[in-house]
Protein backbone atom coordinates (compact mmCIF):
# COMPACT_ATOMS: atom_id res chain seq x y z
CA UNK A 1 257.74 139.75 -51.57
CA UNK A 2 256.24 136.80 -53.54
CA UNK A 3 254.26 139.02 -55.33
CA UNK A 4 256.58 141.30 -56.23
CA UNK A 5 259.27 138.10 -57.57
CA UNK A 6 256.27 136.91 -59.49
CA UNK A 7 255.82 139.85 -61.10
CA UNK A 8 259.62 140.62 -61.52
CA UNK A 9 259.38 137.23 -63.28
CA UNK A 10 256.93 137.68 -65.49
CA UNK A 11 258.22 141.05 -66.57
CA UNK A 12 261.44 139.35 -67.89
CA UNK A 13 259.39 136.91 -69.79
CA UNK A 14 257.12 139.72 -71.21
CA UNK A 15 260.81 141.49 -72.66
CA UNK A 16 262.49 138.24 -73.84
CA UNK A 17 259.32 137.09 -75.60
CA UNK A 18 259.20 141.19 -77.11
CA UNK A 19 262.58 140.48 -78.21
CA UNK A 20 261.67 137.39 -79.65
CA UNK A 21 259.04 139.15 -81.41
CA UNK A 22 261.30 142.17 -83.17
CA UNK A 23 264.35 139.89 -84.00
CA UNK A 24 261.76 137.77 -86.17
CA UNK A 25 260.35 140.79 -87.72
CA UNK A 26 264.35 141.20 -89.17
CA UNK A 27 264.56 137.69 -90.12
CA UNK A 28 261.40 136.86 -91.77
CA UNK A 29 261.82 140.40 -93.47
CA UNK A 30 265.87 139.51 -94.33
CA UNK A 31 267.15 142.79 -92.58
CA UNK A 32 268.82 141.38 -89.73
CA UNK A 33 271.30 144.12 -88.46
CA UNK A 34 274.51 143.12 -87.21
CA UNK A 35 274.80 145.24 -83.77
CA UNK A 36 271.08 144.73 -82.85
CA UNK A 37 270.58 141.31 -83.63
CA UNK A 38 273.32 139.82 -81.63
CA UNK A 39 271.84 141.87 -78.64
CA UNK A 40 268.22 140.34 -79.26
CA UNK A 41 269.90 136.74 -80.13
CA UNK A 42 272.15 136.93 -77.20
CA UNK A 43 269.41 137.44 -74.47
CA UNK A 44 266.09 136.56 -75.90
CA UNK A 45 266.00 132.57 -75.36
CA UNK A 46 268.65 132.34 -72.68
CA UNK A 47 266.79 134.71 -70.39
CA UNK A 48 263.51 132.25 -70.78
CA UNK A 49 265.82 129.34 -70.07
CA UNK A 50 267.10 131.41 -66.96
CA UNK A 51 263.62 131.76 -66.03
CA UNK A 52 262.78 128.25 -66.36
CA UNK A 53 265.53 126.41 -64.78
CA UNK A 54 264.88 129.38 -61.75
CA UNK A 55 261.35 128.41 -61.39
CA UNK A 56 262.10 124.77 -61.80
CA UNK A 57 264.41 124.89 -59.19
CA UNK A 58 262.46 126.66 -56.53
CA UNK A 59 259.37 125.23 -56.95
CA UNK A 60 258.01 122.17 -55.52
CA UNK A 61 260.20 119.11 -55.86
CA UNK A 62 258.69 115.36 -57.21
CA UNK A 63 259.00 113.49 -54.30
CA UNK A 64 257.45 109.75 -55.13
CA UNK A 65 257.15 107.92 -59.04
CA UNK A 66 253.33 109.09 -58.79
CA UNK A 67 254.01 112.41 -58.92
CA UNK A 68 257.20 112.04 -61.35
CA UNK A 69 254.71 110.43 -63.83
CA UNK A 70 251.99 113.42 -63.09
CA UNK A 71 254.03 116.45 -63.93
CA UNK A 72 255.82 114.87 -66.99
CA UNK A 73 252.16 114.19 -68.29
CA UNK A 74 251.12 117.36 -67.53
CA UNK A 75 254.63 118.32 -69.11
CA UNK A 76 254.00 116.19 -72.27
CA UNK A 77 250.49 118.43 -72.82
CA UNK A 78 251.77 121.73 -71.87
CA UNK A 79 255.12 121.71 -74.86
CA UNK A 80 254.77 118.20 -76.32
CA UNK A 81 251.46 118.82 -77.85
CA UNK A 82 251.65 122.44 -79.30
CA UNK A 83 255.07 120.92 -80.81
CA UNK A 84 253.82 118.79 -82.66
CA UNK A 85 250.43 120.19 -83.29
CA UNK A 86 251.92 123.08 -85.22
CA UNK A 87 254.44 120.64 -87.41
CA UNK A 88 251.37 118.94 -88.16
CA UNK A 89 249.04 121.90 -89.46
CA UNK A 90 252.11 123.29 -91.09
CA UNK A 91 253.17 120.53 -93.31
CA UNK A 92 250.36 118.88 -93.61
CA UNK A 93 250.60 117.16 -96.51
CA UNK A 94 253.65 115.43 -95.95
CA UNK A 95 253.30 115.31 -91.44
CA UNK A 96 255.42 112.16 -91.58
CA UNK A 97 258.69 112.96 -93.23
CA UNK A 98 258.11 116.77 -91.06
CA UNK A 99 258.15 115.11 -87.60
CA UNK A 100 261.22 113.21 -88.55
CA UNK A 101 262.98 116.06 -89.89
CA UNK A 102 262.58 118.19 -87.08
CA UNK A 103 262.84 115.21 -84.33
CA UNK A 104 266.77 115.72 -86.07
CA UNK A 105 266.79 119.06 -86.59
CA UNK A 106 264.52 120.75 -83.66
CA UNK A 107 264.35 124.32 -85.28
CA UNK A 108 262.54 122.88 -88.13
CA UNK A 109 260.10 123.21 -85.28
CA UNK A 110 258.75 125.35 -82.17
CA UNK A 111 262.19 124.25 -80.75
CA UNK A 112 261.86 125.86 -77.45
CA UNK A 113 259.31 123.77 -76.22
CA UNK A 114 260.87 120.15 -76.87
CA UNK A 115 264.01 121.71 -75.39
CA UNK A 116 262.15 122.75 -72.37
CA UNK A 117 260.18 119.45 -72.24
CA UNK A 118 263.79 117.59 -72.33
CA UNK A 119 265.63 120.11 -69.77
CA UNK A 120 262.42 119.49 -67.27
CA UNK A 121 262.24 115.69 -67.74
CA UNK A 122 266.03 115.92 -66.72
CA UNK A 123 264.87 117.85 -63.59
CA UNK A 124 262.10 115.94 -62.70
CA UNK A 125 264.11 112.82 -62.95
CA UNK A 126 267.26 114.05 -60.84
CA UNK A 127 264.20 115.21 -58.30
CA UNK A 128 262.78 111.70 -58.04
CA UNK A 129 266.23 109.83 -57.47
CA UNK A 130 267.07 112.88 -54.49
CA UNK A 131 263.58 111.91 -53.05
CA UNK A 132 264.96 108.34 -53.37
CA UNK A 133 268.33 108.59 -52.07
CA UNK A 134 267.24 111.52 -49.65
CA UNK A 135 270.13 113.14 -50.97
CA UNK A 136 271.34 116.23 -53.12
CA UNK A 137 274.49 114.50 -54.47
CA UNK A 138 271.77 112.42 -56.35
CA UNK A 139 269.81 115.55 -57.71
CA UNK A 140 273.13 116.87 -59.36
CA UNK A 141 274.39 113.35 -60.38
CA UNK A 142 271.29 113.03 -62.46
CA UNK A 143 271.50 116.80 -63.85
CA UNK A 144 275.60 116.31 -64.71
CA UNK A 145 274.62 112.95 -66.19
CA UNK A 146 272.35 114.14 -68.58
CA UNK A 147 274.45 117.42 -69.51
CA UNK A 148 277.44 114.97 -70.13
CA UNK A 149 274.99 112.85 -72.08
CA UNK A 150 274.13 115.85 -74.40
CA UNK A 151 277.66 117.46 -74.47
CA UNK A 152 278.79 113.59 -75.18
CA UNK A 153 275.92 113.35 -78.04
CA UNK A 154 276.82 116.84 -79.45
CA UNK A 155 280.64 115.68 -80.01
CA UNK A 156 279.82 112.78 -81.40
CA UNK A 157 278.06 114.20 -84.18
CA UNK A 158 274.53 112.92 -82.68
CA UNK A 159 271.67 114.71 -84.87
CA UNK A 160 268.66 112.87 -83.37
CA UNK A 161 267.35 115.47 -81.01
CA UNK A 162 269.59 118.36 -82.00
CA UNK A 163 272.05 117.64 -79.18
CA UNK A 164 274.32 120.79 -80.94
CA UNK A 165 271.29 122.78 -79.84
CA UNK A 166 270.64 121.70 -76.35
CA UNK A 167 274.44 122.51 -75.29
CA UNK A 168 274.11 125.93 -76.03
CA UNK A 169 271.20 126.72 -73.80
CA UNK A 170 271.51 123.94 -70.68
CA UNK A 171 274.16 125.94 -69.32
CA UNK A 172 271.06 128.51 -68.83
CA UNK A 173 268.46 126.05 -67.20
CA UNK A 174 271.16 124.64 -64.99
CA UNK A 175 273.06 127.38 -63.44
CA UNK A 176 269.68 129.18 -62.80
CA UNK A 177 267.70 126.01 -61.34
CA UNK A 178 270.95 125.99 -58.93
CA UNK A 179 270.05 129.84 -57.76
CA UNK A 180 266.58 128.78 -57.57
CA UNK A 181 267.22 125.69 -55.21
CA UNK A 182 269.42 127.64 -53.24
CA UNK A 183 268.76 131.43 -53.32
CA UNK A 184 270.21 132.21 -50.16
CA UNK A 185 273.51 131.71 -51.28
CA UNK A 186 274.08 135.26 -52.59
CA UNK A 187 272.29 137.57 -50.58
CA UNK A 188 274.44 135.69 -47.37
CA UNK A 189 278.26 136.09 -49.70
CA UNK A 190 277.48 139.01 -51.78
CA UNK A 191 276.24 142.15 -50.61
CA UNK A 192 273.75 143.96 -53.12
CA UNK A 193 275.41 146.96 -53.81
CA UNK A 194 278.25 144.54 -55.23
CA UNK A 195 275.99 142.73 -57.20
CA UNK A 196 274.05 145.77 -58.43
CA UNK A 197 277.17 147.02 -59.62
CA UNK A 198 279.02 143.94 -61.27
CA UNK A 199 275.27 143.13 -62.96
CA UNK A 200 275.82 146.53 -65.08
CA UNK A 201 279.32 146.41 -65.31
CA UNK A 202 278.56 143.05 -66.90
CA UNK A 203 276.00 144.53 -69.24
CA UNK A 204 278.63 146.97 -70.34
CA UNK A 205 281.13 144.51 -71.35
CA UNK A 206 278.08 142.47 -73.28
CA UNK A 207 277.48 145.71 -75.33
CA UNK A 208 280.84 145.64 -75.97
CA UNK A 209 281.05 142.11 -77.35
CA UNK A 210 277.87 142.65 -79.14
CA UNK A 211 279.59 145.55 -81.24
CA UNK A 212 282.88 143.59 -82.00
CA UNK A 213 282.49 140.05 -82.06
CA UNK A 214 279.96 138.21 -83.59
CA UNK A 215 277.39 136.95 -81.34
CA UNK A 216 275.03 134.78 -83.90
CA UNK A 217 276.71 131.82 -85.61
CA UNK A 218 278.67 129.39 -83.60
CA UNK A 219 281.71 128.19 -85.26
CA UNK A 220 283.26 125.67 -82.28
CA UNK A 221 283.30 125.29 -78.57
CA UNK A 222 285.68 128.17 -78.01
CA UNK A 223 283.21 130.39 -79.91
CA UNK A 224 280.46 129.17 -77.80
CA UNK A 225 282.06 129.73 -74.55
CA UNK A 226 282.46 133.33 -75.67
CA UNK A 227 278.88 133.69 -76.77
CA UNK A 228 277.61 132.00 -73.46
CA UNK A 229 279.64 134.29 -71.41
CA UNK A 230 278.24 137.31 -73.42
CA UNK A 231 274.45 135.82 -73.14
CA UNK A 232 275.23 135.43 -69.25
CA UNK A 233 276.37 139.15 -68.85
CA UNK A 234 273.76 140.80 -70.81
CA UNK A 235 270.89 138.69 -69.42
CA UNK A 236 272.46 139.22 -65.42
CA UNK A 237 272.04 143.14 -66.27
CA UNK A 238 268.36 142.66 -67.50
CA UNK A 239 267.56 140.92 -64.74
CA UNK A 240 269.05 143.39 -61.79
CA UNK A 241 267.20 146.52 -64.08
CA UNK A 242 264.35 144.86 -63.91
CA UNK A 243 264.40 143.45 -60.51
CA UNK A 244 265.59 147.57 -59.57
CA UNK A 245 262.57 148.46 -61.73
CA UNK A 246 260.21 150.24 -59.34
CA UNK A 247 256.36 148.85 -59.75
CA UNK A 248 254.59 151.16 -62.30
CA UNK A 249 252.01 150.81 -65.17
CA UNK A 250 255.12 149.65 -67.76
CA UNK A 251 256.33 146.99 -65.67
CA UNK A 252 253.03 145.97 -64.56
CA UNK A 253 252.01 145.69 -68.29
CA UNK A 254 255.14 143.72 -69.46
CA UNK A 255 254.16 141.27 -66.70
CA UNK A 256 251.06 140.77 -67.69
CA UNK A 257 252.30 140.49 -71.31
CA UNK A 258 254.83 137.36 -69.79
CA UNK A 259 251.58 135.47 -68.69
CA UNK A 260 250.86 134.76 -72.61
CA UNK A 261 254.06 133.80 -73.91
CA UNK A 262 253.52 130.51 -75.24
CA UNK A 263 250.47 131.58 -76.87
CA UNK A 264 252.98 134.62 -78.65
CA UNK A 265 255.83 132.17 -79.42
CA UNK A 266 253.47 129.23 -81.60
CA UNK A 267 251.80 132.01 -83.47
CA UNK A 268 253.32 135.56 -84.37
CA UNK A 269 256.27 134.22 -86.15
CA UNK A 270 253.62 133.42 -88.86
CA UNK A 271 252.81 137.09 -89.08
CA UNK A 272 256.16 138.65 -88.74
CA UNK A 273 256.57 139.27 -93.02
CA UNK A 274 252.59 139.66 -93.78
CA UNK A 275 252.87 143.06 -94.79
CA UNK A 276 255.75 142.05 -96.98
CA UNK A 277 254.22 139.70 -99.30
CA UNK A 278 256.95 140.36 -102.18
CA UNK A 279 259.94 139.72 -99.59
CA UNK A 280 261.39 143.13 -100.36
CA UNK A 281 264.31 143.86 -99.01
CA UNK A 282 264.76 146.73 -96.63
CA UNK A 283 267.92 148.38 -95.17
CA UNK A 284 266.86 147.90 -91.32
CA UNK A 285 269.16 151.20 -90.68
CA UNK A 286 267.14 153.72 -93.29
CA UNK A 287 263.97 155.37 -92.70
CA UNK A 288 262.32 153.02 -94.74
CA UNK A 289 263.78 150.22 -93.11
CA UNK A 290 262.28 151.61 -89.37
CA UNK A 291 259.19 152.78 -90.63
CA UNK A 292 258.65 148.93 -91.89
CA UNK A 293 259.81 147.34 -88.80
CA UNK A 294 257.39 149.14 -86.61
CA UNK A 295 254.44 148.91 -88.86
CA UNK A 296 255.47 144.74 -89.51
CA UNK A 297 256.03 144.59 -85.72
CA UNK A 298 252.25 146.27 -85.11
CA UNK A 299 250.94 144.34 -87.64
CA UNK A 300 252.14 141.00 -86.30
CA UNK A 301 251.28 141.78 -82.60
CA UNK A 302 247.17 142.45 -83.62
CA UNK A 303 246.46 139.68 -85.31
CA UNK A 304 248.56 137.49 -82.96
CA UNK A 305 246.61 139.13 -79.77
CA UNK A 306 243.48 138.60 -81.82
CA UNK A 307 244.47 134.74 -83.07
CA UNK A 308 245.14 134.00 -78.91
CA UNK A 309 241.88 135.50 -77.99
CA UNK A 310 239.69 133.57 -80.75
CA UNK A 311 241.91 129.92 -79.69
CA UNK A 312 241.35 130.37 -76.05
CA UNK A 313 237.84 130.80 -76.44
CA UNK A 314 237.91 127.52 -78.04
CA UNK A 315 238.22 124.71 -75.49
CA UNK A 316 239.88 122.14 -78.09
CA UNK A 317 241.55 124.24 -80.18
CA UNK A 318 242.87 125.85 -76.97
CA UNK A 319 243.95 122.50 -75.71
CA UNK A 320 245.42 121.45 -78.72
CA UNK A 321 247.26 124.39 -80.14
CA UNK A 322 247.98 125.45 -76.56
CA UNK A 323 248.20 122.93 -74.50
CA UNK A 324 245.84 124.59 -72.05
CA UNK A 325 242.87 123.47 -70.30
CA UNK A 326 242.18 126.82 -68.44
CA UNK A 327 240.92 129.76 -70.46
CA UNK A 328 241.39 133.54 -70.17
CA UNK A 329 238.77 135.27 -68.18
CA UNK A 330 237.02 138.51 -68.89
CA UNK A 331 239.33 140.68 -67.36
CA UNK A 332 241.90 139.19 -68.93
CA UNK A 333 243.63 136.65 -66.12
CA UNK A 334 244.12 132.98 -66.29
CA UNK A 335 241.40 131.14 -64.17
């Protein structure tokens, strides 16, 4: 059973970073399409938020200030370092006036991984004070502290750490590190046939929103309450196909895919437009704009696989670019 969550897990990582993948192939190539976009945007990041705050929340707890101060080191090298690695070797002629750009503006940045890095020192911290106060109520004081912190931040017109971006995916990373602290709750209330069923009908009702309302650009809170219901719905159906997705060579293969996807994330964005030096513009709905997607989305994925393999065979480069210490074996898995 362990093995087969594991693997259910790393299958949904292995599709939201594929998604990740394709809707940067329309961005960087300016042919974002209006239906399939808002399907890739709406599911891509939440579902590795879901993932995280799931993991986070079943794992093993921080129990004492030692091992608080362990993990958020550990923490620190594994997103800190690749964060700011890559704004370095990016703008490096002017690596001052780029870290404090995107220390205010995150996306300027490999985003994801300074929001992860804040949404786990949040955990960590609520962890140590429940290990304190031997106490849950402590846990989720801590965790509803620091989400009214950001939500307070966000109102306020804070910029310094992109509160406006945090609030749209903590709702993620906290529901889900709930489920994964206390996963018994709905196998005992809801039976699975009810849940099978309500996890499509949900998808349903996302496709629907994806065709009529606009999913993308956030306009207000009442905009983003709609969005994070859609991202919610969609992501809740991805998870019960995939979790109903008997084992075979696919899944197995999209799992192993998930074991490498912060290696993907720093580097194929870089690669996403290389076969479209010119920046021409393609209709994404034309057989043009297709056959360009899948060659740009081929093209991308090689020299990304090859970039990873030549990095982790690197130990510093792997360490710093990464923030790995391990390395990839022969046949492929991490020792």
């Amino acid at each position: 059973m362990i093995k087969e969550r594991n693997e259910t897990l790393d299958c949904l990582k292995g599709i939201a970073i594929l998604l990740v993948m394709f809707g940067h192939v329309q961005v960087h190539n300016h042919m974002t399409d209006p239906y399939v976009y808002d399907v890739i945007k709406s599911l891509q990041m939440p579902l590795f938020f879901l993932i995280s705050g799931y993991l986070a929340g079943a794992g093993t707890k921080v129990e004492n200030v030692r091992q608080y101060r362990e993990r958020m080191c550990r923490r620190a090298v594994s997103y800190l370092l690749p964060f700011f690695s890559w704004l370095t070797i990016q703008h490096i002629t002017y690596v001052p006036r780029a870290w404090k750009t995107a220390l205010f503006q995150l996306d300027y940045g490999l985003w994801f991984l300074m929001t992860l890095f804040l949404f786990t020192w949040i955990a960590y911290t609520a962890q140590l004070v429940q290990a304190k106060v031997k106490s849950e109520w402590g846990l989720w004081a801590v965790i509803f502290g620091g989400c009214g912190l950001i939500l307070g931040s966000y109102l306020a017109g804070v910029t310094f750490l992109s509160p406006a971006l945090l609030v749209i995916y903590l709702p993620y990373y906290v529901s889900a590190y709930f489920c994964g602290l206390h996963p018994e709750l709905l196998p005992d209330r809801i039976p699975a046939p009810v849940r099978r069923r309500a996890a499509y009908a949900g998808g349903l009702a996302f496709l629907g929103m994806a065709a009529f309302l606009d999913l993308v650009t956030v306009t207000g809170i009442r905009m983003l309450g709609i969005q994070t219901v859609a991202s919610f719905l969609g992501c809740l159906a991805v998870i019960q196909l995939v979790m109903d997705w008997k084992e075979n060579r696919i899944k197995s293969k999209l799992a192993r895919l998930g074991h490498y996807t912060l290696e993907i994330y720093v580097l194929h964005y870089l690669f996403a437009a290389v076969l479209n030096p010119d920046r021409t513009a393609f209709v994404f709905w034309s057989p043009a704009g297709l056959l360009y997607s899948a060659a740009a989305f081929a093209a991308m994925s090689l020299i990304t696989a090859v970039l990873i393999r030549f990095i982790d065979r690197i130990a510093p480069l792997r360490f710093l670019l990464f923030g790995k210490n391990n390395c990839i074996s022969k046949e492929g898995d991490k020792k």
